[in-house]
Protein backbone atom coordinates (compact mmCIF):
# COMPACT_ATOMS: atom_id res chain seq x y z
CA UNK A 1 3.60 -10.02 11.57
CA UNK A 2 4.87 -13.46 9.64
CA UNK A 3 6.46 -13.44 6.08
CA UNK A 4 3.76 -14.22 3.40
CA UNK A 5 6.54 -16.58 1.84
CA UNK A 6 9.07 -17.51 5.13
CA UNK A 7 8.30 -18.38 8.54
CA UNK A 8 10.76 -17.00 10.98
CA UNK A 9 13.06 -20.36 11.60
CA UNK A 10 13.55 -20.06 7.42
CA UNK A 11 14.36 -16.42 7.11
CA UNK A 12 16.70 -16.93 10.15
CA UNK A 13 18.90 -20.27 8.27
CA UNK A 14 18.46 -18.25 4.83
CA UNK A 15 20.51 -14.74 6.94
CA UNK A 16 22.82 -16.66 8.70
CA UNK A 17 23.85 -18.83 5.96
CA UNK A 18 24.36 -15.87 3.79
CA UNK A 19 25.86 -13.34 6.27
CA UNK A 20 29.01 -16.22 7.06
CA UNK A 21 29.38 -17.54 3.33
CA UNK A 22 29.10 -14.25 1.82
CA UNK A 23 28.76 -10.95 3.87
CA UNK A 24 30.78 -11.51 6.74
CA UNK A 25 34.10 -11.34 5.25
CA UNK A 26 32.78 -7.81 4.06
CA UNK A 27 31.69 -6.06 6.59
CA UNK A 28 33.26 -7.21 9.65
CA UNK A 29 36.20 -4.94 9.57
CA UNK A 30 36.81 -2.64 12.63
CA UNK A 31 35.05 0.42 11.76
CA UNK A 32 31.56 -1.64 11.09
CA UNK A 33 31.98 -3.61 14.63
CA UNK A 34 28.71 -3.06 16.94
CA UNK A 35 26.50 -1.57 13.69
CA UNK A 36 23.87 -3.45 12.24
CA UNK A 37 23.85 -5.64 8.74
CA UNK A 38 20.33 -6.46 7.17
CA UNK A 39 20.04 -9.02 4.58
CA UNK A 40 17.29 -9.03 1.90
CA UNK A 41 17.33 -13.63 2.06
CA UNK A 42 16.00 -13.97 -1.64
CA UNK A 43 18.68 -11.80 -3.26
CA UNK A 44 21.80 -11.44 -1.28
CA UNK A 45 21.62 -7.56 -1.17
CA UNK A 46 22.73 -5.89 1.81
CA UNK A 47 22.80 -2.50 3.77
CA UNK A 48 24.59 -1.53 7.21
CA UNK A 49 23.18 1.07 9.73
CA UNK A 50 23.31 2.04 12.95
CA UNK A 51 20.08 0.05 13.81
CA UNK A 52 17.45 -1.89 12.24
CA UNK A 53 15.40 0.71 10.92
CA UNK A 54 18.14 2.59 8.97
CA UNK A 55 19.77 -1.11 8.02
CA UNK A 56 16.51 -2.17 6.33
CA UNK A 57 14.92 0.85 4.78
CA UNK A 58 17.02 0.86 1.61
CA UNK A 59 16.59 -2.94 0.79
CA UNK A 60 12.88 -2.44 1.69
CA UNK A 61 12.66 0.55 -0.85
CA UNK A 62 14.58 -1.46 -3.67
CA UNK A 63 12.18 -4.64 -2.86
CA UNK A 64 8.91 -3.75 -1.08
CA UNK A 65 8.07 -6.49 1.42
CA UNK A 66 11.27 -8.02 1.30
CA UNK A 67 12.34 -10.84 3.56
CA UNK A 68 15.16 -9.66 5.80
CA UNK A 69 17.58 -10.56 8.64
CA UNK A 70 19.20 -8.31 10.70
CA UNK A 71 22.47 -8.85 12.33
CA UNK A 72 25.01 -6.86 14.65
CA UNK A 73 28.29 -6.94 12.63
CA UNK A 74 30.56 -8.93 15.35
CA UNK A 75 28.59 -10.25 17.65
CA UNK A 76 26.28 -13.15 18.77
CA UNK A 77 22.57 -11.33 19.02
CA UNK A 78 21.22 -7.93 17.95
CA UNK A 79 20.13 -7.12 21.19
CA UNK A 80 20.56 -8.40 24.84
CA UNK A 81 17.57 -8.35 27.11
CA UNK A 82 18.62 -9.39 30.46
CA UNK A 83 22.05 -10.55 29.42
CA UNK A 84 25.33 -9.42 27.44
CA UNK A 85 26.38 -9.69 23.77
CA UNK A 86 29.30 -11.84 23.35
CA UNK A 87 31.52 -10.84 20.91
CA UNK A 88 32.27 -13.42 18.15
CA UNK A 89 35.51 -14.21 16.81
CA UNK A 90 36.44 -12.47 13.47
């Protein structure tokens, strides 16, 4: 279902932008490596879980119908369908 206030292509440049200027440096320490980040693109805010359910559920209780993007702390894609994840440089 799309974002009332983002299409998909936005919400994606908003995350990514914000995960390397501000989160990365944060979170990508060795015990985080392989979990999952999501990041609430209007405010910054961020939460780490084992997948995308438990990475999003407190920034979606804190902002109801928040705009989020979800990334796996180290590594190029969430998931891999038909492929590998390639692990990024730190």
């Amino acid at each position: 279902m799309p974002h009332p206030r983002y299409s998909g292509a936005e919400i994606t440049r908003r995350g990514r932008d914000i995960y390397e200027r501000r989160v990365r440096p944060l979170v990508e320490v060795p015990e985080n490596i392989g979990r999952i980040v999501s990041i609430d693109v209007d405010t910054g805010a961020y939460a780490i879980g084992d997948d995308l359910i438990s990475a999003g559920s407190p920034l979606l209780a804190t902002h109801p119908g928040a705009a989020l993007y979800g990334a796996r702390i180290g590594y190029n894609a969430v998931y891999a369908v038909g492929g590998s994840l390639v692990r990024t440089e730190a």
